[in-house]
Protein backbone atom coordinates (compact mmCIF):
# COMPACT_ATOMS: atom_id res chain seq x y z
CA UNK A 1 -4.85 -81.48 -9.85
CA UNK A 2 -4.15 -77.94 -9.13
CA UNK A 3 -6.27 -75.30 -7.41
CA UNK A 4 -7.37 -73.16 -10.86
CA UNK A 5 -8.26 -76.83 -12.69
CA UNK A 6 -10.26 -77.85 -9.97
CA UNK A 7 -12.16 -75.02 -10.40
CA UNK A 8 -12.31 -74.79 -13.86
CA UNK A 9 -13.82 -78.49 -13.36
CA UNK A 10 -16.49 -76.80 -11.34
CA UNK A 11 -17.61 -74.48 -13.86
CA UNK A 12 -18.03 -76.95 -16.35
CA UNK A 13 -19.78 -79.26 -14.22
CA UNK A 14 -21.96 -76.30 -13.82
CA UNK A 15 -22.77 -75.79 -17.58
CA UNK A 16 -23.36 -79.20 -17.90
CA UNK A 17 -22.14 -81.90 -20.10
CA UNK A 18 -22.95 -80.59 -23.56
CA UNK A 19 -20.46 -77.60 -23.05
CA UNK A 20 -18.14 -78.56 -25.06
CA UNK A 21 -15.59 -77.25 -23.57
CA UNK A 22 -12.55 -78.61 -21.65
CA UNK A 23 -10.77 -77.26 -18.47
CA UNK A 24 -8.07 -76.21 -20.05
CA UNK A 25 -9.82 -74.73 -23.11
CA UNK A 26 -11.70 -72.66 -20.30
CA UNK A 27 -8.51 -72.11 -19.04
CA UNK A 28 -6.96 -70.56 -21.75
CA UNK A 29 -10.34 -68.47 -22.76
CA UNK A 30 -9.72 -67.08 -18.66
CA UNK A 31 -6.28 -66.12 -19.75
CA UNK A 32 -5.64 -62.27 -20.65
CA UNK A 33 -3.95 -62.73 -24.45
CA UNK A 34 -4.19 -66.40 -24.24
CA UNK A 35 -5.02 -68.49 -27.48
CA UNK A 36 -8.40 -69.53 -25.87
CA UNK A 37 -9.92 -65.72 -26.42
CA UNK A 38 -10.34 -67.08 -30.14
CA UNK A 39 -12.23 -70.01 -29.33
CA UNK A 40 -15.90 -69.99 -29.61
CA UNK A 41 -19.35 -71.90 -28.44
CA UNK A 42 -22.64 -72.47 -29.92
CA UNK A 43 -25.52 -70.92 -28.07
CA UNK A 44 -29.14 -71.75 -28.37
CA UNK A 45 -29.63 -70.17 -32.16
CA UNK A 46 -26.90 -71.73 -33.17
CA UNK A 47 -24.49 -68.35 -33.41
CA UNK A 48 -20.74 -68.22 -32.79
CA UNK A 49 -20.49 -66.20 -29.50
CA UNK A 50 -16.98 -65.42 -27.84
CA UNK A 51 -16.30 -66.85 -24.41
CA UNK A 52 -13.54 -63.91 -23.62
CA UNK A 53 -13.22 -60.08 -24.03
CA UNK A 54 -10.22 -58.62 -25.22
CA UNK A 55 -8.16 -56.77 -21.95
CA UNK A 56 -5.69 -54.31 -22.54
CA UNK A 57 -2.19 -54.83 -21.30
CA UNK A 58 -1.59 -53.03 -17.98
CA UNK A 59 1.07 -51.52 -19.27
CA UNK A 60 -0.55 -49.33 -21.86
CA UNK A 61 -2.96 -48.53 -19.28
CA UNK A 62 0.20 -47.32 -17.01
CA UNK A 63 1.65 -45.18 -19.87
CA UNK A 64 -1.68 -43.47 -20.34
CA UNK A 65 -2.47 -42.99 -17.14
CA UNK A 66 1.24 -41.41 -16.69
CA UNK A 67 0.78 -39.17 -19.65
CA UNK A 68 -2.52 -37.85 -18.60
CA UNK A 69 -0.74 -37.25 -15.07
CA UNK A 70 2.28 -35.17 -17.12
CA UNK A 71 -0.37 -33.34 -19.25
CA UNK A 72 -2.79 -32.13 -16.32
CA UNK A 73 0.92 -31.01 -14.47
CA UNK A 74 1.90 -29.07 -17.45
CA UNK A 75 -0.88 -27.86 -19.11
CA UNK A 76 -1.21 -23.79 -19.19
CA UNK A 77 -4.42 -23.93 -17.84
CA UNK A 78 -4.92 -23.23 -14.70
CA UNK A 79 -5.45 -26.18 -12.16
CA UNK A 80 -7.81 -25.61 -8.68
CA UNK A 81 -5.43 -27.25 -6.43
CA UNK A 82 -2.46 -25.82 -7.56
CA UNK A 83 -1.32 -22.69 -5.63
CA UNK A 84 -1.12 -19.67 -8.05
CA UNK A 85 -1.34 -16.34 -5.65
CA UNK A 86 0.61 -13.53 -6.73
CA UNK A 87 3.09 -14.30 -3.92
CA UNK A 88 3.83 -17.84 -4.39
CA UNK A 89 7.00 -19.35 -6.12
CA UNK A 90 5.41 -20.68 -9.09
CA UNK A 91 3.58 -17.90 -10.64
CA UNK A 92 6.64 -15.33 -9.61
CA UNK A 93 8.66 -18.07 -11.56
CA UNK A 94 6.56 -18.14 -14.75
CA UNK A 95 5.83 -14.08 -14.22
CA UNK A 96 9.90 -13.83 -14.51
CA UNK A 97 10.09 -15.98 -17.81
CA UNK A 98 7.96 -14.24 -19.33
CA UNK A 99 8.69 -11.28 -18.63
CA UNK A 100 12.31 -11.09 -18.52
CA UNK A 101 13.45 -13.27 -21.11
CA UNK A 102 16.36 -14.28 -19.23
CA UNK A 103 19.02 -16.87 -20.24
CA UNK A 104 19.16 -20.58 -19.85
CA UNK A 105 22.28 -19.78 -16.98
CA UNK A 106 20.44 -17.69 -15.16
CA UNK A 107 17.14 -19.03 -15.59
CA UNK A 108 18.88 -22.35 -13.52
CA UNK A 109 20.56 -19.70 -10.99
CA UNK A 110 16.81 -18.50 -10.43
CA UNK A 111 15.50 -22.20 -9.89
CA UNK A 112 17.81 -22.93 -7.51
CA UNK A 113 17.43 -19.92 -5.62
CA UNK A 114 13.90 -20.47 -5.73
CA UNK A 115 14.26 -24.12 -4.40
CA UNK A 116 16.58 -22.95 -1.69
CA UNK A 117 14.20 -20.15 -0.40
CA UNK A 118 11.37 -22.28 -0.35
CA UNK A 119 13.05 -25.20 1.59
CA UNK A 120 14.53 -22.28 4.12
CA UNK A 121 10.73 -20.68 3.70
CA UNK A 122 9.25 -24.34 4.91
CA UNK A 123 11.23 -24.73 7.88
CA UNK A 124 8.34 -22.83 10.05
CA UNK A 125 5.71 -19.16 9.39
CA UNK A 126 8.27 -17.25 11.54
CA UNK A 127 10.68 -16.54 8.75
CA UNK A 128 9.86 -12.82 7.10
CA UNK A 129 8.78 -13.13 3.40
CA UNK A 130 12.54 -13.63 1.66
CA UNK A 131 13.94 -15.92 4.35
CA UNK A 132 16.35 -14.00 5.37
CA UNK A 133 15.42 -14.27 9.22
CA UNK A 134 13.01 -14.26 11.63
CA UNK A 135 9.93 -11.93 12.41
CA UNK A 136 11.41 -9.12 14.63
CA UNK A 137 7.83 -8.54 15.73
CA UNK A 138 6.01 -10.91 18.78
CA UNK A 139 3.02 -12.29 16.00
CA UNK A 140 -0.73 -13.71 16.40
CA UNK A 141 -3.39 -15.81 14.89
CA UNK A 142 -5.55 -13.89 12.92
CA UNK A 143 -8.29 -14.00 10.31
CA UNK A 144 -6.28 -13.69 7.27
CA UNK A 145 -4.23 -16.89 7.53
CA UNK A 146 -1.89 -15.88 4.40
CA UNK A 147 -0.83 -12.63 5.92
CA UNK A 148 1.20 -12.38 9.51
CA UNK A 149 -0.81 -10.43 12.13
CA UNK A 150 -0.12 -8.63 15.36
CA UNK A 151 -2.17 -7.30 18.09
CA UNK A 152 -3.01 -4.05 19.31
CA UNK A 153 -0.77 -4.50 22.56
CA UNK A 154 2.50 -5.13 20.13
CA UNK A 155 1.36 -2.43 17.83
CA UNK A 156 1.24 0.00 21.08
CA UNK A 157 5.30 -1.36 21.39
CA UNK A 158 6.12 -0.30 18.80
CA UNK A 159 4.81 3.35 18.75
CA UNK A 160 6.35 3.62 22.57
CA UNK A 161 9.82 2.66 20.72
CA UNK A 162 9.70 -0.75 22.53
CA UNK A 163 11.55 -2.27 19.65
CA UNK A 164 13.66 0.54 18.43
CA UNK A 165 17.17 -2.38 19.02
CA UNK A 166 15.73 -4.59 16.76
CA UNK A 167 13.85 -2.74 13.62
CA UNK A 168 14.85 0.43 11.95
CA UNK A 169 11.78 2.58 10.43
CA UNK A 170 8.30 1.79 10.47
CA UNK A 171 5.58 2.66 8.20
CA UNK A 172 1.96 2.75 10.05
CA UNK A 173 0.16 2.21 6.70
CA UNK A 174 -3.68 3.51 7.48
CA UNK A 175 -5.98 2.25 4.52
CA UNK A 176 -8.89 3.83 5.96
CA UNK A 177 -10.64 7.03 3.39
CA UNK A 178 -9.67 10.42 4.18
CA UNK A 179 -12.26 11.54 6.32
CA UNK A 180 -12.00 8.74 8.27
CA UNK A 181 -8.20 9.24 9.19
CA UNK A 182 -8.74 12.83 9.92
CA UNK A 183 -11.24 11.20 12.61
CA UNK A 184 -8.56 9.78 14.44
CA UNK A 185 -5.70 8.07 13.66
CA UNK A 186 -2.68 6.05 15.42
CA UNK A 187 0.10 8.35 15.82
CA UNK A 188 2.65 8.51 13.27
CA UNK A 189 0.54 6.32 10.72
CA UNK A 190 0.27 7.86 7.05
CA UNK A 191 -2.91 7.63 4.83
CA UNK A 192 -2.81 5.53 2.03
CA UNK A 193 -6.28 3.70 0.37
CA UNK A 194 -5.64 3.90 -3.19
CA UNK A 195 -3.21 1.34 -5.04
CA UNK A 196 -1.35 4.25 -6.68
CA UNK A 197 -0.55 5.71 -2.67
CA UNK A 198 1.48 1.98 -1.49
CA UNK A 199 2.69 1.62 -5.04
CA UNK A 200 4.49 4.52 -4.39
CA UNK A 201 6.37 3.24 -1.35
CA UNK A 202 8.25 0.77 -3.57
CA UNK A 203 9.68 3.74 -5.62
CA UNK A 204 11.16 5.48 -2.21
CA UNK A 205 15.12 3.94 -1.84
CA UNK A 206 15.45 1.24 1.19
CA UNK A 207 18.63 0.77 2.99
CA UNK A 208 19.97 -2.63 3.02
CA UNK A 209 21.42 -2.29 6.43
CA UNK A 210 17.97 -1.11 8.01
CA UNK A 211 15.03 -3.06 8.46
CA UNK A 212 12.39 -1.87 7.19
CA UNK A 213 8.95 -2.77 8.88
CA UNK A 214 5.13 -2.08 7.37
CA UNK A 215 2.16 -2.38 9.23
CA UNK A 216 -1.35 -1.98 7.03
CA UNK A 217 -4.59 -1.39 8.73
CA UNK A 218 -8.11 -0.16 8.32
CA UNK A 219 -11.08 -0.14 10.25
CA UNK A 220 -11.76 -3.72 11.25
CA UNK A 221 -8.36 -4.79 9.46
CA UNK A 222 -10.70 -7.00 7.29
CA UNK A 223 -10.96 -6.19 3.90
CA UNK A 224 -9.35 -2.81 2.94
CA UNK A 225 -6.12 -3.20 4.88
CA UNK A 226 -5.52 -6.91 3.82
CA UNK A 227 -6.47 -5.84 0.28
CA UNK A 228 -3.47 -3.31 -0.11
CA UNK A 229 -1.22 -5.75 2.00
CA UNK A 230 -1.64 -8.36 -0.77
CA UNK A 231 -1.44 -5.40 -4.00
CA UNK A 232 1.76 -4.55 -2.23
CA UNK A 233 3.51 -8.44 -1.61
CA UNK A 234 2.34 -9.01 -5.11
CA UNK A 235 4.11 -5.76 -6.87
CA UNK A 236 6.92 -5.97 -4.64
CA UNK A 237 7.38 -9.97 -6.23
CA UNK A 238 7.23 -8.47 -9.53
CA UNK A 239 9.76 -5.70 -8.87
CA UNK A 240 12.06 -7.99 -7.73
CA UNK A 241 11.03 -11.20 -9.74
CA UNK A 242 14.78 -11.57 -11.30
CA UNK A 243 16.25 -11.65 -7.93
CA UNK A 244 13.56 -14.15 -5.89
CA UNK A 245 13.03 -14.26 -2.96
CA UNK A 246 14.46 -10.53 -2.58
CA UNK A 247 12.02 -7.62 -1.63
CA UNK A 248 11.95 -4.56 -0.89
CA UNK A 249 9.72 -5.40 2.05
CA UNK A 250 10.19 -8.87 3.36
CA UNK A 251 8.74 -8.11 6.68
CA UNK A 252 5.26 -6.46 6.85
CA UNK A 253 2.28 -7.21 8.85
CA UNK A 254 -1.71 -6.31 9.84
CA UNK A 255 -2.65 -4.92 12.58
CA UNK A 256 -5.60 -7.60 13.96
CA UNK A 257 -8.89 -5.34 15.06
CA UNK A 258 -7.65 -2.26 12.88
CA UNK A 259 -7.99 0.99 14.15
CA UNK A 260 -11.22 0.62 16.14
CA UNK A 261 -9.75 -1.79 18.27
CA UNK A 262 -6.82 -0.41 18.83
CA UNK A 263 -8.79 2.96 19.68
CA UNK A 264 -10.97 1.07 22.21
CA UNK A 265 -7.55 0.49 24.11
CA UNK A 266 -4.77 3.01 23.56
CA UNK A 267 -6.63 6.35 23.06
CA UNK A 268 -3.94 8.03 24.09
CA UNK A 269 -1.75 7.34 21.06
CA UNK A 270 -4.35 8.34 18.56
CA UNK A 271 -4.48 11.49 17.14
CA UNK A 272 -6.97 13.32 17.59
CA UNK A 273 -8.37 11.19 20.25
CA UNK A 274 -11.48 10.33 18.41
CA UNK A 275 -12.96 7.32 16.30
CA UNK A 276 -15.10 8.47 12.98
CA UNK A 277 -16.91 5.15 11.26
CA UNK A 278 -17.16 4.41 7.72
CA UNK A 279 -20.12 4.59 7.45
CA UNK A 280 -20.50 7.62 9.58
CA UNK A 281 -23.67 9.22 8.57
CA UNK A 282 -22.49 12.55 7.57
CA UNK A 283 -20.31 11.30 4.85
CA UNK A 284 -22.26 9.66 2.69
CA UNK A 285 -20.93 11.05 -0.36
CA UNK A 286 -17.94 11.31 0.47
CA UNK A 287 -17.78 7.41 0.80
CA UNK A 288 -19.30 7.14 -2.63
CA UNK A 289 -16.41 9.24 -3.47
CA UNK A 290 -13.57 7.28 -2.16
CA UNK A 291 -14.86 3.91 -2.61
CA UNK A 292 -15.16 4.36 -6.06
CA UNK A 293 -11.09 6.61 -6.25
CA UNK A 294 -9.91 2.97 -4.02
CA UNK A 295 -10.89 1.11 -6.95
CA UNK A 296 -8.76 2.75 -9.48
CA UNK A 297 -5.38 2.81 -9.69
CA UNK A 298 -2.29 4.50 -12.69
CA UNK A 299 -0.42 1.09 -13.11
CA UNK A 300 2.41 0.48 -15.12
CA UNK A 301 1.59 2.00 -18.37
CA UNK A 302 0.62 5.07 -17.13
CA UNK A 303 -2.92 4.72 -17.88
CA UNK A 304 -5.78 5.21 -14.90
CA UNK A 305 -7.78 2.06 -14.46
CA UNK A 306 -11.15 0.99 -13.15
CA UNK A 307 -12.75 -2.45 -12.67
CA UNK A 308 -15.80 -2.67 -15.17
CA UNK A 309 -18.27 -3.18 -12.08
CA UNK A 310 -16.89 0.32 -10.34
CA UNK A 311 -17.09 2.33 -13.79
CA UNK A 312 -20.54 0.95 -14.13
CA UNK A 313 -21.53 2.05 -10.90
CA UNK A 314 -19.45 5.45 -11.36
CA UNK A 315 -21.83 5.54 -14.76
CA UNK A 316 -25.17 5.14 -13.14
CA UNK A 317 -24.20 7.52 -10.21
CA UNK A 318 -22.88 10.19 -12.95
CA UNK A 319 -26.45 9.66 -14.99
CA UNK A 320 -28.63 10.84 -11.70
């Protein structure tokens, strides 16, 4: 008798003799779509109860489970795992459709571009931003792990020409307020803390057969710095959205310490020599002032613009 029967006979033996119900009637009830899932038994009040549940086929199961997989893939909203940064492939994909309304011939020209820069782009983090080589800067670990970083020492090679052979111009890009840079500033660096100030540096032409290096900084190179290194990746995508991976500036980094470390080891190339804080006490108002200017920017359409929570605290400052 085989394995499943001799088991079946165990169940039954188990219910007793006044089952009613044969091995291979339980056998069939066992069976996913078998005839037994009609068959009933009697219980104690004398009802008709089923000795089987319906199951689904496994393949409807597969199908739904597939099309719920397609649907969560495709849907427009946006999914939490899914990387949609200003600078990543996808969104500077879907930013192009919609935007450009370009045609199905180039629209496959722009996939596979896009599939070919991020395969080159995957190889290893010391290709610039468009693949087109390798940093020309020595780089570093640092806090912001989606932008490249280098250290004060580097930074100091580059202002001594150190790398002059392999870079063309470089633009020291000091997101610091006003009052702050007149402090003390790296040599050569120009002031820039509003979004309208690096916007502007994508108007300016760029020749293709220099390299063209940025290097954004602040105080602490930890929030204002980074912040205008990310506004600028992100407009620079959209600039040159028909044409990805292209930009403008494919090679840009952040200086790791800002300005206050590299002042607490290369005095000498800051001018004047001389380190005013942020928060300096005498210019309190003044970082009202700027904080709240940082904040707003022209844009596109010409038209100034200020995040709600800034204009309400721009409102309440006004009332006083």
């Amino acid at each position: 008798m085989p394995l499943r029967l001799r088991l079946f006979d165990d169940v039954i033996s188990g219910f007793g003799d006044d089952c009613g119900v044969s091995p291979a009637e339980l056998e069939a009830m066992l069976t996913p779509r078998g005839k037994g899932n009609r068959i009933c038994m009697k219980d104690d009040h004398g009802l008709n109860t089923p000795l089987s549940i319906e199951i689904p086929a496994k393949p409807l199961m597969r199908r739904r489970a597939a099309f719920d997989v397609r649907r969560s893939i495709f849907s427009e909203k946006r999914i939490a795992d899914v990387d949609l940064t200003e600078d990543s492939p996808i969104q500077t994909f879907k930013k192009a459709k919609d935007v450009s309304g370009i045609t199905p011939e180039s629209n496959e020209r722009l996939t596979n571009g896009i599939i070919s820069a991020v395969e080159t782009l995957e190889i290893g983090n010391d290709m610039i931003a468009d693949g087109s080589s390798k940093y020309s800067l020595p780089t570093m670990p640092g806090k912001h792990k989606d932008l490249t970083s280098i250290s004060p020492e580097v930074m100091a090679d580059v202002i001594r020409g150190c790398f002059n052979d392999v870079i063309g111009d470089v633009t020291i890009v000091d997101c610091r307020y006003p009052y702050e840079f007149d402090g003390g500033h790296i040599r050569g660096a120009v002031n820039m803390y509003t979004k309208d100030e690096v916007n502007s540096l994508l108007q300016k032409p760029v020749a293709d057969d220099k390299r063209h290096v940025l290097i954004f900084h602040c105080e602490f190179s930890s929030e204002r710095g980074p912040k205008m290194y990310r506004f600028l990746r992100a407009q620079d995508r959209m600039m040159n959205s028909n044409m990805y991976p292209s930009l403008n500036f494919p090679e840009v980094y952040l200086l790791h310490g800002g300005y206050k470390a590299f002042f607490n080891n290369y005095q000498d190339l800051c001018d004047p020599i001389s380190y005013k804080p942020m928060l300096h006490e005498n210019h309190a108002a003044d970082l009202r002032h700027f904080r709240v200017k940082s904040k707003s920017w022209t844009g596109d359409d010409g038209n100034q613009k200020t995040s709600r929570r800034h204009r309400s605290r721009l409102g309440r400052h006004l009332s006083f």
